[in-house]
Structures are given as C-alpha cells and as structure tokens.
C-alpha atoms as a PDB file:
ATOM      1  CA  UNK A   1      -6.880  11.315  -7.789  1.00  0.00           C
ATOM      2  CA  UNK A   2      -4.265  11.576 -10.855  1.00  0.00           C
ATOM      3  CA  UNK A   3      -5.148   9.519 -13.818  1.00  0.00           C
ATOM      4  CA  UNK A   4      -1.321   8.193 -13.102  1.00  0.00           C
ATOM      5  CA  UNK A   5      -1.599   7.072  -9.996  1.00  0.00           C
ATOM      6  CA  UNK A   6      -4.832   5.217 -10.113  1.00  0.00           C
ATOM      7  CA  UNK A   7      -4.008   2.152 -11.852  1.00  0.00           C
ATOM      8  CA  UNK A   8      -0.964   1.807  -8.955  1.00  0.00           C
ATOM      9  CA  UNK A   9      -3.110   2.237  -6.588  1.00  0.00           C
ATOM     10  CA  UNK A  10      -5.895  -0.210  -7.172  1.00  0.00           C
ATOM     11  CA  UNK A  11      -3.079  -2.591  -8.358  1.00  0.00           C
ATOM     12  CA  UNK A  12      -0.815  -2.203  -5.461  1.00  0.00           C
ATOM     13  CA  UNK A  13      -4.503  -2.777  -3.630  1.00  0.00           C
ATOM     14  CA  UNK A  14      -5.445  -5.808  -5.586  1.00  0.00           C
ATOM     15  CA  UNK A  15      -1.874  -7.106  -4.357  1.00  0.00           C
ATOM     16  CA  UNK A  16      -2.188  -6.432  -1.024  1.00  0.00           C
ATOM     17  CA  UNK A  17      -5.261  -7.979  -0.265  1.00  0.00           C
ATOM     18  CA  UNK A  18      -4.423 -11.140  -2.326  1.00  0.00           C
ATOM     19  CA  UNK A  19      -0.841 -11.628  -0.665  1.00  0.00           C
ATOM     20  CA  UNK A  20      -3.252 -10.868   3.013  1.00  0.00           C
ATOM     21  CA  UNK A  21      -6.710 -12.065   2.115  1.00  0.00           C
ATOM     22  CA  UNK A  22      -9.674 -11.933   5.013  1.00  0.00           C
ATOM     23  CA  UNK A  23     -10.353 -14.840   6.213  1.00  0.00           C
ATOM     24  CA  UNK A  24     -14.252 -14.330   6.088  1.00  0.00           C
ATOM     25  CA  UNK A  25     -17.197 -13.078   3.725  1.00  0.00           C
ATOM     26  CA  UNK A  26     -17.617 -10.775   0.878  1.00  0.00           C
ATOM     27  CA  UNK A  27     -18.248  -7.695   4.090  1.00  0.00           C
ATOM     28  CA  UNK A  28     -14.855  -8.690   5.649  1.00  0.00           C
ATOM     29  CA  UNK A  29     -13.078  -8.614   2.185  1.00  0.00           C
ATOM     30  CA  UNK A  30     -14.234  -5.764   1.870  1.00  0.00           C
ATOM     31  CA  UNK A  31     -12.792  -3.991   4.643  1.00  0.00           C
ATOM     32  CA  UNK A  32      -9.920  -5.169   4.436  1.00  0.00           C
ATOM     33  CA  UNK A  33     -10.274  -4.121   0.506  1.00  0.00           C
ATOM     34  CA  UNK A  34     -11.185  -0.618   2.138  1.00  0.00           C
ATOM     35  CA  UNK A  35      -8.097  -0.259   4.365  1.00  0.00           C
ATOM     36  CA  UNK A  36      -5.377  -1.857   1.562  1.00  0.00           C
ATOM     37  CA  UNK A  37      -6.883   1.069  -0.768  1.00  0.00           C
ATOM     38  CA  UNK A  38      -6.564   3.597   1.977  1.00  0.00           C
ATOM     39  CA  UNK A  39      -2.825   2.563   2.698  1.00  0.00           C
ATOM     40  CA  UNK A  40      -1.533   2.118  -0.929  1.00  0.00           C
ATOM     41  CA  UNK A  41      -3.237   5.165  -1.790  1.00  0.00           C
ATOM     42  CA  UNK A  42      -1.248   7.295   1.245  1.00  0.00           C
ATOM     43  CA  UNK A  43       1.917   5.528   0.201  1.00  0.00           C
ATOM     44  CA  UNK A  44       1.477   6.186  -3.286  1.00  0.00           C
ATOM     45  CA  UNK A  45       0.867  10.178  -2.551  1.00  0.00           C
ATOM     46  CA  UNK A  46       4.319   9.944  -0.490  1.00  0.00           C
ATOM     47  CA  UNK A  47       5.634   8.052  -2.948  1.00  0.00           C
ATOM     48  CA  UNK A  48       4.641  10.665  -6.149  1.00  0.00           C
ATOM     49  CA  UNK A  49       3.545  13.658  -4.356  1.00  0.00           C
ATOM     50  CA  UNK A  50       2.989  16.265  -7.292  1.00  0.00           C
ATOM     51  CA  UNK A  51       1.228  15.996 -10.748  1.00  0.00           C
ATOM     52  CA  UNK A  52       4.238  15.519 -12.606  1.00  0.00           C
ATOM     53  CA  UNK A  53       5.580  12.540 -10.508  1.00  0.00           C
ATOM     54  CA  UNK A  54       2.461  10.696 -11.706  1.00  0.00           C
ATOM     55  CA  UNK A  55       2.789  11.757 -15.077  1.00  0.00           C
ATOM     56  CA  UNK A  56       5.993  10.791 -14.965  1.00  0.00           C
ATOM     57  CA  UNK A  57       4.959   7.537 -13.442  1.00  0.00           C
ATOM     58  CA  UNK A  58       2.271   6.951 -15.802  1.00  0.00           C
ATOM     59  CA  UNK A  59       4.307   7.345 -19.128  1.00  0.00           C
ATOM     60  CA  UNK A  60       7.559   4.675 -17.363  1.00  0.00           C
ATOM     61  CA  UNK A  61       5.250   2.603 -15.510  1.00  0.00           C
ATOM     62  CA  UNK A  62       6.012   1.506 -12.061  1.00  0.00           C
ATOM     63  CA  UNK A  63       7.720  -1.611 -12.317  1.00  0.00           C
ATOM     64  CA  UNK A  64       5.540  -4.987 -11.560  1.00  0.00           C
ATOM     65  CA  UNK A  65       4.745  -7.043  -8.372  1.00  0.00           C
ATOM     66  CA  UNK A  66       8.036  -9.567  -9.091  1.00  0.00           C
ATOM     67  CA  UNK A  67       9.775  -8.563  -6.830  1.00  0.00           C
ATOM     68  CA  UNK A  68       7.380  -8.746  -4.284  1.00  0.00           C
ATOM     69  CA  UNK A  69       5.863 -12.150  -5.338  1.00  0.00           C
ATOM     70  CA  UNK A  70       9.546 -13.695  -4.683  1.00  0.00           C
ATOM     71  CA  UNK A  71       9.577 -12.294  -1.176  1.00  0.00           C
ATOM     72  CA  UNK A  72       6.163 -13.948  -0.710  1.00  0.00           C
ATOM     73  CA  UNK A  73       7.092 -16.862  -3.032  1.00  0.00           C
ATOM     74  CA  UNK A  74       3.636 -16.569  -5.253  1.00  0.00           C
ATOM     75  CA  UNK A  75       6.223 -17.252  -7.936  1.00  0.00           C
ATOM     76  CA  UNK A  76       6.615 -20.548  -7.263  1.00  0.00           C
ATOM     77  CA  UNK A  77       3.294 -22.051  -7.609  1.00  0.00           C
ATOM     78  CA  UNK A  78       1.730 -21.345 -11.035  1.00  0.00           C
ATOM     79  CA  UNK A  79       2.707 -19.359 -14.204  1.00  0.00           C
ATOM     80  CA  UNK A  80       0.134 -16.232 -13.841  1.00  0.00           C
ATOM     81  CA  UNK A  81      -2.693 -15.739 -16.666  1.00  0.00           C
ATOM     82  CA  UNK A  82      -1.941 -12.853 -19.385  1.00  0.00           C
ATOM     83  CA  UNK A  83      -4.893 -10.905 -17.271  1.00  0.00           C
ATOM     84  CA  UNK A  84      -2.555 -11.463 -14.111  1.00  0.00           C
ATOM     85  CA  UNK A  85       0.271 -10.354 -15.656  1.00  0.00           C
ATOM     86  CA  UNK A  86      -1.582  -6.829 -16.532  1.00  0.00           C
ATOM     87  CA  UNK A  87      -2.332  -5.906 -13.525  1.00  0.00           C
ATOM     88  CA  UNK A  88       0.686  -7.029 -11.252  1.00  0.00           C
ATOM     89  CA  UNK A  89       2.716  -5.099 -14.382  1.00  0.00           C
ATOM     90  CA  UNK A  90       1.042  -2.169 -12.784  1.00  0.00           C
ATOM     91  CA  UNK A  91       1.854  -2.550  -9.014  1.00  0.00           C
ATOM     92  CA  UNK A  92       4.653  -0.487  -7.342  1.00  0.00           C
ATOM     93  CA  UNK A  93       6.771  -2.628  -5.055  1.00  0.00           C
ATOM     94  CA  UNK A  94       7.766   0.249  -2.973  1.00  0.00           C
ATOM     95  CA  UNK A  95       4.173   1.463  -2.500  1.00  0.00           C
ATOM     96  CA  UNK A  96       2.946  -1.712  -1.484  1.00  0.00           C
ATOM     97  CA  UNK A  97       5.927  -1.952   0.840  1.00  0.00           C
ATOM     98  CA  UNK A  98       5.120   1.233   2.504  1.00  0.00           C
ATOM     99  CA  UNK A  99       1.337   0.792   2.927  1.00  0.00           C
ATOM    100  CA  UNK A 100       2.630  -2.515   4.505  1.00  0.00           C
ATOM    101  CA  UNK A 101       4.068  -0.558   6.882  1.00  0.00           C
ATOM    102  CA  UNK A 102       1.489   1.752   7.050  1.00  0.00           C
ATOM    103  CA  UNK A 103      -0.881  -1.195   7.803  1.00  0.00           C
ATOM    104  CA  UNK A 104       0.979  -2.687  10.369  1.00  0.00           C
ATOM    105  CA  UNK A 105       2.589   0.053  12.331  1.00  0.00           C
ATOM    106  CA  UNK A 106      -0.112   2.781  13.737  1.00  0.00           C
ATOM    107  CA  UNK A 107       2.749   5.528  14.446  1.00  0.00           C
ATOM    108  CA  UNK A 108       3.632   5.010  10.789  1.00  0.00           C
ATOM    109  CA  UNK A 109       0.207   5.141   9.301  1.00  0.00           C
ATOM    110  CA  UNK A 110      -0.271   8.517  11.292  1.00  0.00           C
ATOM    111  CA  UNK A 111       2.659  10.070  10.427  1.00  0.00           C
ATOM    112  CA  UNK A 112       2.106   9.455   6.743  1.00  0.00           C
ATOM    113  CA  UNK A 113      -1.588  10.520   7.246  1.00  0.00           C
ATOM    114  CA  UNK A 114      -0.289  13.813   8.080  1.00  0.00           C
ATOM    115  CA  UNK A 115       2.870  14.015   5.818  1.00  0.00           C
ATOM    116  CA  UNK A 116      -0.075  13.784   2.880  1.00  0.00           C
ATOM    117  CA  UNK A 117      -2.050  16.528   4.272  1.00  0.00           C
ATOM    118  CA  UNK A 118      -0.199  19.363   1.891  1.00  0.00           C
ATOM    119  CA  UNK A 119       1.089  16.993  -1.590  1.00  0.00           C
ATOM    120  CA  UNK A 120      -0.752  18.056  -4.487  1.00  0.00           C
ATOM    121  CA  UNK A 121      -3.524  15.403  -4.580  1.00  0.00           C
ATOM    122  CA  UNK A 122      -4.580  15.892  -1.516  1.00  0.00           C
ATOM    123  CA  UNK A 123      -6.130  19.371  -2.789  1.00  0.00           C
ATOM    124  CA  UNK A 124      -8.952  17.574  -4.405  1.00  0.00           C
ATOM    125  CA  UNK A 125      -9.387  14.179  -3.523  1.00  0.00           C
ATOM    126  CA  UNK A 126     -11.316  13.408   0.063  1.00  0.00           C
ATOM    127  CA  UNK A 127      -8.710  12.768   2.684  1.00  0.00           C
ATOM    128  CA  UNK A 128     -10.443  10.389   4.969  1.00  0.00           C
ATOM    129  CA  UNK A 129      -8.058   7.981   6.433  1.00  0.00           C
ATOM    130  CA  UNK A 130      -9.885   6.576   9.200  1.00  0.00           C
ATOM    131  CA  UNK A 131      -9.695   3.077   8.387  1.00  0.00           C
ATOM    132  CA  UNK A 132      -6.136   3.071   8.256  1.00  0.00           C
ATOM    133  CA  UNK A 133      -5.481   5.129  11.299  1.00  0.00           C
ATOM    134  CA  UNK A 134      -8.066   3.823  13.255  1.00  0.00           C
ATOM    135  CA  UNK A 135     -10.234   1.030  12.609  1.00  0.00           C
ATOM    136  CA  UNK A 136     -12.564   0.143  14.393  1.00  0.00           C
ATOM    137  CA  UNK A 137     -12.723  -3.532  15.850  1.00  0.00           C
ATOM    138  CA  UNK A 138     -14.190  -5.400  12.637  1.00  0.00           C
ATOM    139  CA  UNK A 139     -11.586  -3.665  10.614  1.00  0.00           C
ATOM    140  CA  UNK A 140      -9.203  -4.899  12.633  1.00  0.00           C
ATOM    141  CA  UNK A 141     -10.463  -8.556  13.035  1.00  0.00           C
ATOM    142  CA  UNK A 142     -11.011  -8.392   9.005  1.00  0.00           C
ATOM    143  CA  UNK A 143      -7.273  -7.158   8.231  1.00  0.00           C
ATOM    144  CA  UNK A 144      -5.933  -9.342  11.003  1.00  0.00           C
ATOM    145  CA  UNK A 145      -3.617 -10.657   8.232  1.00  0.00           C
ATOM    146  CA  UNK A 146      -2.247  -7.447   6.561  1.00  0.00           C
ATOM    147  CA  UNK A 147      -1.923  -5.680   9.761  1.00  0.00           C
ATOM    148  CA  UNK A 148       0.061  -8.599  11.819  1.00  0.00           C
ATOM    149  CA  UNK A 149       3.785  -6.649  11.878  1.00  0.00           C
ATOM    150  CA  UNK A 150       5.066 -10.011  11.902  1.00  0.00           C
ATOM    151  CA  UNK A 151       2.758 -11.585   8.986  1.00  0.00           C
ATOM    152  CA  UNK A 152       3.853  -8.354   6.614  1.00  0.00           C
ATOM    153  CA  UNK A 153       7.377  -7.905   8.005  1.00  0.00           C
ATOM    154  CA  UNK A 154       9.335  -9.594   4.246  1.00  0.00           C
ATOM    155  CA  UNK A 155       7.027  -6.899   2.545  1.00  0.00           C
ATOM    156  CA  UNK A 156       7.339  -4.032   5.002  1.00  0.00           C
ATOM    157  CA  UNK A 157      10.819  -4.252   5.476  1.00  0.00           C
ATOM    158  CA  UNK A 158      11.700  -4.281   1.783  1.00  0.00           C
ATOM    159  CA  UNK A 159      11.437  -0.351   1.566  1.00  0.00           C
ATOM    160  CA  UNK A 160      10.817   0.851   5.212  1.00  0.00           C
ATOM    161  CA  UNK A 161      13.921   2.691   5.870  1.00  0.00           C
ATOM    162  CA  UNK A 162      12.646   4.411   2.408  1.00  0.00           C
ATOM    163  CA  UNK A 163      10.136   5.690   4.454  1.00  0.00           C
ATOM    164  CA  UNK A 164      11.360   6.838   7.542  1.00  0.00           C
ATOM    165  CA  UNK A 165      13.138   8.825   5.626  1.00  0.00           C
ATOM    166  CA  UNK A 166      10.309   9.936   3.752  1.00  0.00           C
ATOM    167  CA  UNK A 167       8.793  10.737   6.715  1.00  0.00           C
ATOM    168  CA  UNK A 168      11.480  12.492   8.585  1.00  0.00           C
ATOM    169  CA  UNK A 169      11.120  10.322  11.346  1.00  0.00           C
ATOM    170  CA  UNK A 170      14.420   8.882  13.422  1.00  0.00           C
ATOM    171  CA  UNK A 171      15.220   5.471  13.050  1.00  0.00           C
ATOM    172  CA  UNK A 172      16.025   4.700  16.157  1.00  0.00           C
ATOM    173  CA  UNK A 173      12.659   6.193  17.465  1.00  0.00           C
ATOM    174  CA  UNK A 174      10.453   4.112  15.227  1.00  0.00           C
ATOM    175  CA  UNK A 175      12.202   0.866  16.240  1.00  0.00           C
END
C-alpha cells in the first residue's frame, strides 16, 4: 500500500468501527476491525487509484471526520482530545462513505472488488477481499452494526451517487 494512503485508511477504519462498534469481545472487534479495513481500503483505491493521487493526497491531506461526526452527531457530546483530533484530521469523509456502502450493500462491495482489480496498488498489495464480499456468519453477526443498510444509511448516502458513478453502475439498477 502507498505511504499516502495508509494513514486514510486506518483512520477512515478507526472511524468506522467507532461510529459501528461490535457489540461483543476483543475477537468480534476484531472482525469487524478486519472488514472496516477491507472496505475503507477498496474505497480508498477507487477513491485515489494511481501513485500520484496518493501523493497528491498525502501532501493536501484528506479533509477530517467533521463532516461525518455531524451526520452521526459525535459532535455534540464532548470536545475530542488533541490525540482525537490527529487522527479524525486524517479520515476521508468520502472514503468512509463509500466503504459504508460497500459494507452494507453486497452488489456494491463486489463491484468495487472488481473495479480495484487493475488501479495501481493493487499490483503489489494482496487483494483478498473476502471479508467484505463474503463473510462468513461471525463476520456478519460481529459487523451487524456497520453492515445494517439502514444503521449506515446518513453515512452511505452522503457520497453514494459518487460511487455509482465511480463504478459505472446505473442508478436505477442499484436502487
């Protein structure tokens, strides 16, 4: 993976999975950890397909979690700590958006799966998806949350014409 897109990713992850926690133990966090990293990490390569979009995207920086913590009204309870602040000033609203959508919509998740399969850092990172586009059932129970459609729909639906788009797909089709 790009040295750019890394710090998106595992901040676009951290998101995720804090907006959608599991409900149980340190092995269901982690799958659902697992499949949040899978999805940002396939929107992210749709999002900044070549080298130089995440160079380009390292050097402006991506733009913060605000606008997402307003949909999901985490700005309302407590100012967040200067560590906080670091890390959601590194999450990309329209990534997490899309892996949203990726999460909750199996069509989508494929689709984007494959749309990856030729983008630049696919060529030398592994491209094993399989929690995303097909978890098995403790993924599933574990990510209840962040897959729900309904549960993610104020994220998902921030960006997801974005990515129909992206994707080529017709909008009418995808529903």
């Amino acid at each position: 993976m790009t040295a750019g897109l890394a710090p998106v990713i595992a901040a676009t992850t951290h998101w995720l999975t804090r907006a959608y926690p599991s409900d149980g133990g340190p092995a269901q966090a982690a799958r659902v950890l697992a499949q949040a990293r899978q999805a940002a990490t396939v929107a992210a390569w749709l999002r900044y397909p070549t080298e130089l979009d995440a160079g380009l995207l390292a050097m402006l920086g991506p733009g913060g979690s605000g606008g997402l913590d307003r949909v999901m009204r985490a700005d309302e309870h407590e100012e967040p700590s200067a560590a906080d602040r670091i890390w959601r000033g590194w999450v990309d609203e329209v990534v997490a958006s899309w892996a949203a959508c990726l999460l909750s919509d199996p069509r989508l998740a494929a689709d984007a799966v494959a749309a990856t399969a030729d983008c630049e850092h696919a060529q030398v990172v592994d491209r094993d998806f399989g929690r995303l586009t097909a978890p098995d059932a403790d993924d599933a129970r574990a990510a209840a949350l962040l897959r729900h459609p309904d549960l993610v729909a104020a994220v998902a639906n921030m960006h997801r014409a974005h990515l129909i788009e992206r994707l080529r797909l017709d909008p009418v089709e995808v529903g």
